[in-house]
Protein backbone atom coordinates (compact mmCIF):
# COMPACT_ATOMS: atom_id res chain seq x y z
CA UNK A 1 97.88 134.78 80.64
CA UNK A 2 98.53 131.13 82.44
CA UNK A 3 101.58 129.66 81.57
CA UNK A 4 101.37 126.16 79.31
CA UNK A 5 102.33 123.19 81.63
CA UNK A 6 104.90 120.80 81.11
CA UNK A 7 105.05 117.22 82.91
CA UNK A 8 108.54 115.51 82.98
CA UNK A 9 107.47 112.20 83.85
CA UNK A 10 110.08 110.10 85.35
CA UNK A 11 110.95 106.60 85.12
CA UNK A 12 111.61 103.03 86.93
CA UNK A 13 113.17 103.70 90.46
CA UNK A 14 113.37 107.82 89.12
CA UNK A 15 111.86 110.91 91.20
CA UNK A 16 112.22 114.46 90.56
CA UNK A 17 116.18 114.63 90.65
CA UNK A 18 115.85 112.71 87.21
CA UNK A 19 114.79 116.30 85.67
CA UNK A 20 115.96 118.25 88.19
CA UNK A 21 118.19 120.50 85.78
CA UNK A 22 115.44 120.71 82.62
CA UNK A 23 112.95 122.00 85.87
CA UNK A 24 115.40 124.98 86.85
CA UNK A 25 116.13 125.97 83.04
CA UNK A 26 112.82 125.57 81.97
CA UNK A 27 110.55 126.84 84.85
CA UNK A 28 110.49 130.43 83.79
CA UNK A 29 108.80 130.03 80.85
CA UNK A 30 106.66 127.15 81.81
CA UNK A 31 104.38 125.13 84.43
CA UNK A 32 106.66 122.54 84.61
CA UNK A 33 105.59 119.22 86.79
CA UNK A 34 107.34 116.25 87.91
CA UNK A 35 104.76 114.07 88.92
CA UNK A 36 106.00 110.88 91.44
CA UNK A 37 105.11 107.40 90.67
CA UNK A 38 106.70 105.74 93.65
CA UNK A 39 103.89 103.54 95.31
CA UNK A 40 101.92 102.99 92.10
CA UNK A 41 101.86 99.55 90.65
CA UNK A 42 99.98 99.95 87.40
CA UNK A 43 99.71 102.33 84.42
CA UNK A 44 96.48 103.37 84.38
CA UNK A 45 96.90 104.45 88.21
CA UNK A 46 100.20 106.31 86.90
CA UNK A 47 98.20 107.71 84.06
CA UNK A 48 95.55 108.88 86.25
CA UNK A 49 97.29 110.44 88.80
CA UNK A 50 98.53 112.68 86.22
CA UNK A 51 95.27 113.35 84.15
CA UNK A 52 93.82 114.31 87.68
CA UNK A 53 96.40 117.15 88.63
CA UNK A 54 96.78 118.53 84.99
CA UNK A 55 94.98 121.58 83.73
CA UNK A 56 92.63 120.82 80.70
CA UNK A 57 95.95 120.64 78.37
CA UNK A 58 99.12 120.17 78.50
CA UNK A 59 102.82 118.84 77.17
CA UNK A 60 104.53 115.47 77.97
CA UNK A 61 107.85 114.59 77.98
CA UNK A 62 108.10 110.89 79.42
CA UNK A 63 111.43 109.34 80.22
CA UNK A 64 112.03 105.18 80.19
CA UNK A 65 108.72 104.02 82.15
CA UNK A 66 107.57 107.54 81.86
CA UNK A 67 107.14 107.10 77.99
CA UNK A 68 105.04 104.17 78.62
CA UNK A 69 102.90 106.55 81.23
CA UNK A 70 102.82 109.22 78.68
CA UNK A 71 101.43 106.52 75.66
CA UNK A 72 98.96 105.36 78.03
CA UNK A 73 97.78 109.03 78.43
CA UNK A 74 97.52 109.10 74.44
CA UNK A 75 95.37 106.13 74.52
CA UNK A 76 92.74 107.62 77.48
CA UNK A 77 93.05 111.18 76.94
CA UNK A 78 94.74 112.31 73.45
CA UNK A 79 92.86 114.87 72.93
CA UNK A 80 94.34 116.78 76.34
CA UNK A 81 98.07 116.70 74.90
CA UNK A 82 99.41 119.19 72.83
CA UNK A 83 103.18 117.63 72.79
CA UNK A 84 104.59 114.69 73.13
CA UNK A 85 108.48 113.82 73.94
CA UNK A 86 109.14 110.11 74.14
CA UNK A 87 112.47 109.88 75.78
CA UNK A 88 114.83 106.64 75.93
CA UNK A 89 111.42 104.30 76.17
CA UNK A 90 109.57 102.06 73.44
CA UNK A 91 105.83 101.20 73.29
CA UNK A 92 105.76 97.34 72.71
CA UNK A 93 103.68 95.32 75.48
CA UNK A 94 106.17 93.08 77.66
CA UNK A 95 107.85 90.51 75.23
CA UNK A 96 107.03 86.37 76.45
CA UNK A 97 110.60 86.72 78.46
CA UNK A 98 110.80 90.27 80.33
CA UNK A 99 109.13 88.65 83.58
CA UNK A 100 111.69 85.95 83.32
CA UNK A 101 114.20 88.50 82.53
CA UNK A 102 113.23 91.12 85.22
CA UNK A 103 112.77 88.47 88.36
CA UNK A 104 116.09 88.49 89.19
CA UNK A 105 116.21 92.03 90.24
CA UNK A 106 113.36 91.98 91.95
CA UNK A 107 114.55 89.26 94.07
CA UNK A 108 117.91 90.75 94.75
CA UNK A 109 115.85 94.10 95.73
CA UNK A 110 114.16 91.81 98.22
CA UNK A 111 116.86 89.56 99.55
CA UNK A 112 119.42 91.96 99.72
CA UNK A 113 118.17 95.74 99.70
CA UNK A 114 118.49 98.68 97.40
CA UNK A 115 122.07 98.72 97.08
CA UNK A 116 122.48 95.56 95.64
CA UNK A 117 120.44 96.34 93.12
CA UNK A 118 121.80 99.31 92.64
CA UNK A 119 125.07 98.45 91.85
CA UNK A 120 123.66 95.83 89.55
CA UNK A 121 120.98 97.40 87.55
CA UNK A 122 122.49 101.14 87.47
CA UNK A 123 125.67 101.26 85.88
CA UNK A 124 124.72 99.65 82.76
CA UNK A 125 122.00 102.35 82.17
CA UNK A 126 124.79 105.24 82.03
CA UNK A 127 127.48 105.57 79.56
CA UNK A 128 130.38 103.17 79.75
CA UNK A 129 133.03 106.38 80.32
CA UNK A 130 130.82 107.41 83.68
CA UNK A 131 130.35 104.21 85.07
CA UNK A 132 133.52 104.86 87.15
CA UNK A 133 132.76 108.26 87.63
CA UNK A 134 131.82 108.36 91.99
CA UNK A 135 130.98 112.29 91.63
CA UNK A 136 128.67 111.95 88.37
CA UNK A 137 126.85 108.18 89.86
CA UNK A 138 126.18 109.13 93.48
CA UNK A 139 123.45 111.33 92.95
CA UNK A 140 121.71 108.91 90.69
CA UNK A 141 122.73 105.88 93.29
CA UNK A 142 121.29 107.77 96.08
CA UNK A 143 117.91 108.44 94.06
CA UNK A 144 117.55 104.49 93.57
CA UNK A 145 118.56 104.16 96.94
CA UNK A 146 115.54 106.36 98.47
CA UNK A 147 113.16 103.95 96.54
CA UNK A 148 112.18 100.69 98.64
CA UNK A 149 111.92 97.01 97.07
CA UNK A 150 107.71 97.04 97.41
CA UNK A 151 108.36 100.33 95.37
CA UNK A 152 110.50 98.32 92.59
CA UNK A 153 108.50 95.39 92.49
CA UNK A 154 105.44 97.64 92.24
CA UNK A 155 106.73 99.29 89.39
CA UNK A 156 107.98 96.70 87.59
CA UNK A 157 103.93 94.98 88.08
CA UNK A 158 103.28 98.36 85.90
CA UNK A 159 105.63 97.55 83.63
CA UNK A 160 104.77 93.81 82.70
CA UNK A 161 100.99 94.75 82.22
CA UNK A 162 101.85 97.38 80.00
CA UNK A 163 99.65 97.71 77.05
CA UNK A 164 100.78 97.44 73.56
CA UNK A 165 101.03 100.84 72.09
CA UNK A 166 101.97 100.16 68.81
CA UNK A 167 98.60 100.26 67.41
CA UNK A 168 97.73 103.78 68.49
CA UNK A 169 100.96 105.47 66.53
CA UNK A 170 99.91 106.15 63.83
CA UNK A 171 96.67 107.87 64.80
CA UNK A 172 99.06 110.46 66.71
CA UNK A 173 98.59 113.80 65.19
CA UNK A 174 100.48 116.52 67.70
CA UNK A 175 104.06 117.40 67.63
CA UNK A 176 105.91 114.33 68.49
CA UNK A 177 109.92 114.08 69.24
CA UNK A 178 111.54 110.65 69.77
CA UNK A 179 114.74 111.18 71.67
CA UNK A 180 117.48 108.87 72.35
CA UNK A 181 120.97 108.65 74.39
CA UNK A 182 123.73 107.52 71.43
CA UNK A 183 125.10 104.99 73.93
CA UNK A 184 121.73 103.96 75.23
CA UNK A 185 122.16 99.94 75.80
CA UNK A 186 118.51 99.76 77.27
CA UNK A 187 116.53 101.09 74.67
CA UNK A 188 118.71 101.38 71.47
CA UNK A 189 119.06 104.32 68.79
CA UNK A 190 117.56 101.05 65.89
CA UNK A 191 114.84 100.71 68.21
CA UNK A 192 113.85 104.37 68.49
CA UNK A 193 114.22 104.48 64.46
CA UNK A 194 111.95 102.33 63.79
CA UNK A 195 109.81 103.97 66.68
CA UNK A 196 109.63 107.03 64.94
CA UNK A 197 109.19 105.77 61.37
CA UNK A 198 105.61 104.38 63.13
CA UNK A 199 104.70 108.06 64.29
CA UNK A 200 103.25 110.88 61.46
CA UNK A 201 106.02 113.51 61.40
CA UNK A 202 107.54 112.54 64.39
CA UNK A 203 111.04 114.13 65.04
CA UNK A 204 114.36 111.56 65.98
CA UNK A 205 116.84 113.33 67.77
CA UNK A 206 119.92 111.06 69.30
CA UNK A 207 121.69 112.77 71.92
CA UNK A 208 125.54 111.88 71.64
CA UNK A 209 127.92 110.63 74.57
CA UNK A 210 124.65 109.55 76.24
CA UNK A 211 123.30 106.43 77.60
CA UNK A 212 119.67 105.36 79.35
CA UNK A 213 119.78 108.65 81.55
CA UNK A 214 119.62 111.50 79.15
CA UNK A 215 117.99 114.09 81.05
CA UNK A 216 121.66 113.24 83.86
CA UNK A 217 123.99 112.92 81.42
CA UNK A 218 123.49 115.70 78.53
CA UNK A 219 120.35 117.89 80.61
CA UNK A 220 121.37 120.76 78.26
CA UNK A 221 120.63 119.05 75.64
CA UNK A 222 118.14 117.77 76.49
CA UNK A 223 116.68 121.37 77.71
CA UNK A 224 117.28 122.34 74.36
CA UNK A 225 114.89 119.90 72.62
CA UNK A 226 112.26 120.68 74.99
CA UNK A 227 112.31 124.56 74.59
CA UNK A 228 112.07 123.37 70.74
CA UNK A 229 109.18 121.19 71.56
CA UNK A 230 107.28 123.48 73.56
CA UNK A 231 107.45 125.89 70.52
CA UNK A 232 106.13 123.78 68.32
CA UNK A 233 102.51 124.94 67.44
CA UNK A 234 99.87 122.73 68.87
């Protein structure tokens, strides 16, 4: 009997070390995929390039701009997910000041390389107390690090013409868990509340002494709510 396939789908500036610990835990009980958006400038291409590896069905856990991937999946192809995780992400369109608000990374990505922006867009997407933490933010700095400014501006294209999602929620009728960081300044535990309220029986779960990077900062815990998940009949 095949296994049931997971995809962890990572966010902005994020590859595969993003879920590298729930892929260990998890991997012996499930297909689990970490698909890599690096390159890809648009949701639907980020969409598709998962809908064209994955086996007829299959569970999603998406993380930041891998919760918007995973709501565009539910708006081409609901009926091939069985599960849905929607991880430290929201699914409003852009707002009339996120280009505005999002330009001047892009340019500092462009003028002055990956580090700069690294040291300016990372640390407030991690709990205050690790900030200042070298062992716990290298790792993380050397993932944004192996991502190029075409890559970040190409992403952040994806993330501007986001669609609105709002509209589909309450169609949604699969397991659903909205999961949140405590400490999360990004996308806040209020906003995820009032996510969930939109979604038919979907689960809130806020993960404590965590910011933005969840799956980094409490990847037990995390683990744990996906083994849940995945048990959840579908």
């Amino acid at each position: 009997m095949s296994r049931e396939t997971l995809y962890l789908l990572p966010g902005l500036l994020c590859d595969a070390f993003t879920f590298e610990q729930q892929r260990a835990a998890l991997a012996g009980e499930y297909d689990v995929r970490v698909p890599d958006f690096l390159g890809l400038d648009s949701m639907q291409a980020m969409a598709e390039k998962v809908l064209a590896d994955a086996p007829e069905t299959f569970s999603i856990c998406g993380f930041s701009m891998g919760g918007r991937v995973a709501l565009h999946i539910m708006r081409i192809a609901p009926r091939r997910v069985r599960r849905l995780c929607l991880l430290d992400t929201a699914g409003a369109a852009a707002g009339p000041g996120e280009a505005a608000a999002r330009q001047p990374l892009v340019d500092l990505a462009n003028t002055r390389g990956m580090k700069a922006l690294c040291d300016a867009w990372l640390p407030p997407m991690v709990h205050p107390a690790r900030r200042a933490d070298a062992k716990f933010m290298a790792p993380l700095e050397a993932m944004v690090q192996r991502a190029t400014p075409e890559i970040h501006a190409g992403q952040i294209r994806a993330l501007l013409g986001r669609l609105d999602a709002t509209p589909l929620l309450a169609s949604f009728k699969l397991p659903v868990y909205v999961v949140v960081g405590r400490q999360d300044e990004w996308s806040t535990v209020a906003s995820h509340e009032e996510f969930a309220r939109l979604i038919p029986g979907a689960k809130l779960v806020v993960i404590e002494d965590a910011g933005h990077f969840t799956p980094v900062e409490q990847p037990a815990a995390l683990t744990n709510i996906l083994r849940e998940m995945m048990r959840e009949p579908a």
